[in-house]
Protein backbone atom coordinates (compact mmCIF):
# COMPACT_ATOMS: atom_id res chain seq x y z
CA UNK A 1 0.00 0.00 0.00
CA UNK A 2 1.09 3.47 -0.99
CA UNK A 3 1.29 5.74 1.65
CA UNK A 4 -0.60 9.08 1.09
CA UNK A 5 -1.27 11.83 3.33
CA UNK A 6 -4.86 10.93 2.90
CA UNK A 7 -4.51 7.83 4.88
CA UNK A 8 -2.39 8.73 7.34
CA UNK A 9 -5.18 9.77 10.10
CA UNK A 10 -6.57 6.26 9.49
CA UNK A 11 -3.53 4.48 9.96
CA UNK A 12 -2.30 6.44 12.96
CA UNK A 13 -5.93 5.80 15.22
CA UNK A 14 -5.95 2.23 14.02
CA UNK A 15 -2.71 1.61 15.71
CA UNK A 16 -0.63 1.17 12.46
CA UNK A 17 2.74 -0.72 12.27
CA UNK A 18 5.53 -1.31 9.70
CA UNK A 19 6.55 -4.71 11.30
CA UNK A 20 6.38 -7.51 8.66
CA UNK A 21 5.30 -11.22 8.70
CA UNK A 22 7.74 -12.41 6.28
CA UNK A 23 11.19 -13.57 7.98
CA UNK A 24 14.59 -11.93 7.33
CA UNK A 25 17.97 -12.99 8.64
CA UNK A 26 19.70 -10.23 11.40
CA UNK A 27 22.88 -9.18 10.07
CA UNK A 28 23.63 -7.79 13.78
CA UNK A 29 23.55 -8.77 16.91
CA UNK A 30 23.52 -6.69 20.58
CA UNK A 31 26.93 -6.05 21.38
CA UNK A 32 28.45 -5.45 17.63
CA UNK A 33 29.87 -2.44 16.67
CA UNK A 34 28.82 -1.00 13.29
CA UNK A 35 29.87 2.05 10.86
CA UNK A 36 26.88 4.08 9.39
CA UNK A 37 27.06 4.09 5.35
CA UNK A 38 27.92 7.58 4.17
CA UNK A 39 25.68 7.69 1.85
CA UNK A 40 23.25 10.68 0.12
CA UNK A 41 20.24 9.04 -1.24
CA UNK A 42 18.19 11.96 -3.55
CA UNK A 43 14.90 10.31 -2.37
CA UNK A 44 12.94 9.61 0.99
CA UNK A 45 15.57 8.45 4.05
CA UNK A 46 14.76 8.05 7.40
CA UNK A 47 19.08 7.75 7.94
CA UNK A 48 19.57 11.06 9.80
CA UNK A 49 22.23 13.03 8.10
CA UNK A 50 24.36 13.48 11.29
CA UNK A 51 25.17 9.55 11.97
CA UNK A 52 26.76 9.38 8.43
CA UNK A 53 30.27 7.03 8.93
CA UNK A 54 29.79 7.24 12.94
CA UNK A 55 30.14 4.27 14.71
CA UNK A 56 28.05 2.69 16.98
CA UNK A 57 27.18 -0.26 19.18
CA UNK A 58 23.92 -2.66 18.39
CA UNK A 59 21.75 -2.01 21.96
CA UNK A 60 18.69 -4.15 20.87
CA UNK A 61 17.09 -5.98 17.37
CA UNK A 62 13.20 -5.00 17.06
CA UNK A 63 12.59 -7.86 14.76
CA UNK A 64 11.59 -7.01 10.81
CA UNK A 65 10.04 -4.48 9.50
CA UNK A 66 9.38 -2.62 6.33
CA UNK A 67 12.54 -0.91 4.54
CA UNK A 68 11.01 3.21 5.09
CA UNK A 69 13.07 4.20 2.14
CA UNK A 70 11.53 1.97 -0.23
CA UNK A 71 8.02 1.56 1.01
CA UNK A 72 7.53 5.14 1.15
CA UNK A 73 7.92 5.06 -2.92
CA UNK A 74 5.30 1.75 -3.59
CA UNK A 75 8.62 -0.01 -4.07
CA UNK A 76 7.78 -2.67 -1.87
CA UNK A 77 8.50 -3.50 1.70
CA UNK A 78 12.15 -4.55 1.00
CA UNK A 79 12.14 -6.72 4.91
CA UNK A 80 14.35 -6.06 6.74
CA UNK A 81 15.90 -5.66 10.51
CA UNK A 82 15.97 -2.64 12.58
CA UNK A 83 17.98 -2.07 15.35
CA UNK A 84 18.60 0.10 18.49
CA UNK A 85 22.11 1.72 17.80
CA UNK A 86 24.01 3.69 20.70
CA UNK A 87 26.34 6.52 19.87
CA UNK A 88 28.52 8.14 22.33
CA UNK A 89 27.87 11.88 22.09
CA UNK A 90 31.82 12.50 21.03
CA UNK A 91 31.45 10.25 18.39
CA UNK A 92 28.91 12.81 16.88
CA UNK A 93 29.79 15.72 17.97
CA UNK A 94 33.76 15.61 18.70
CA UNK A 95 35.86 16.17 21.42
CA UNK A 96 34.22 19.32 23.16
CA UNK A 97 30.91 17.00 23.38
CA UNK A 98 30.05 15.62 27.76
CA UNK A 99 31.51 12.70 27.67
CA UNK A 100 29.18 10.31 29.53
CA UNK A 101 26.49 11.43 27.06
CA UNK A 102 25.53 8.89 24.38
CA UNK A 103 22.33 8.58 21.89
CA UNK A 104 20.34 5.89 20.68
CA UNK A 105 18.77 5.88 17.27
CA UNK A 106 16.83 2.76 15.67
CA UNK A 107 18.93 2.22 12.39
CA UNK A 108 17.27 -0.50 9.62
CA UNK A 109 20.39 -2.89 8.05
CA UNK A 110 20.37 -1.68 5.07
CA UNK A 111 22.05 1.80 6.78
CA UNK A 112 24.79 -0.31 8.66
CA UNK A 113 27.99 -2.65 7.93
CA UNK A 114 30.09 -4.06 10.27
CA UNK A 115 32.56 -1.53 11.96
C-alpha cells in the first residue's frame, strides 16, 4: 500500500505498524559495533544526516520491519531488521561533546555494515 497523506489519520488511530510477517535474517547482533554508510540518497531516508560514517554499538534488534526508504515510494516492503544503535555523544559531535552522554537511534540494516 502506498502511503498518502490521505490515509495517514486512518492508519495512525488504528494503531498502524511497519513490522512484517515475512522472515529476514539479522545481520547484527547486541553487542556489535557497526559504521553508518555515508551515503546521500536523492529520495525519501529516514538515515539522519548526522550519523553518516559514525560508529556505533547494536543495543537491541526489534525484529523485521518494512525498509522506510523503499516503502515510502510503492517499491515494496524490502524486509528487513531494525535495530537500536548507541552513539557516544563525542562520536557525533567531537571532542568538546560531555563525555558520559551517548544517543540511541533505531537504524534498519540496510544503513549499517560491520565496523
Amino acid at each position: 500500500m502506498l502511503l498518502t497523506p490521505e490515509i495517514v489519520p486512518g492508519l495512525l488511530a488504528g494503531g498502524a505498524s511497519a513490522r512484517v510477517a515475512e522472515g529476514a535474517a539479522a545481520r547484527f547482533a547486541a553487542g556489535n559495533t557497526v559504521r553508518i554508510r555515508n551515503h546521500n540518497p536523492t529520495t525519501h531516508t529516514r538515515l539522519p544526516g548526522y550519523l553518516r560514517g559514525k560508529l556505533g554499538t547494536v543495543e537491541k534488534d526489534y525484529g523485521v520491519f518494512a525498509f522506510p526508504d523503499t516503502h515510502a515510494h510503492g517499491l515494496g516492503d524490502k524486509a528487513q531488521h531494525c535495530y537500536s544503535v548507541r552513539f557516544t555523544a563525542r562520536e557525533l559531535w567531537g571532542p568538546t561533546a560531555a563525555e558520559r552522554d551517548t544517543l540511541r537511534v533505531d537504524v534498519f540494516d540496510d544503513y549499517m555494515d560491520l565496523g
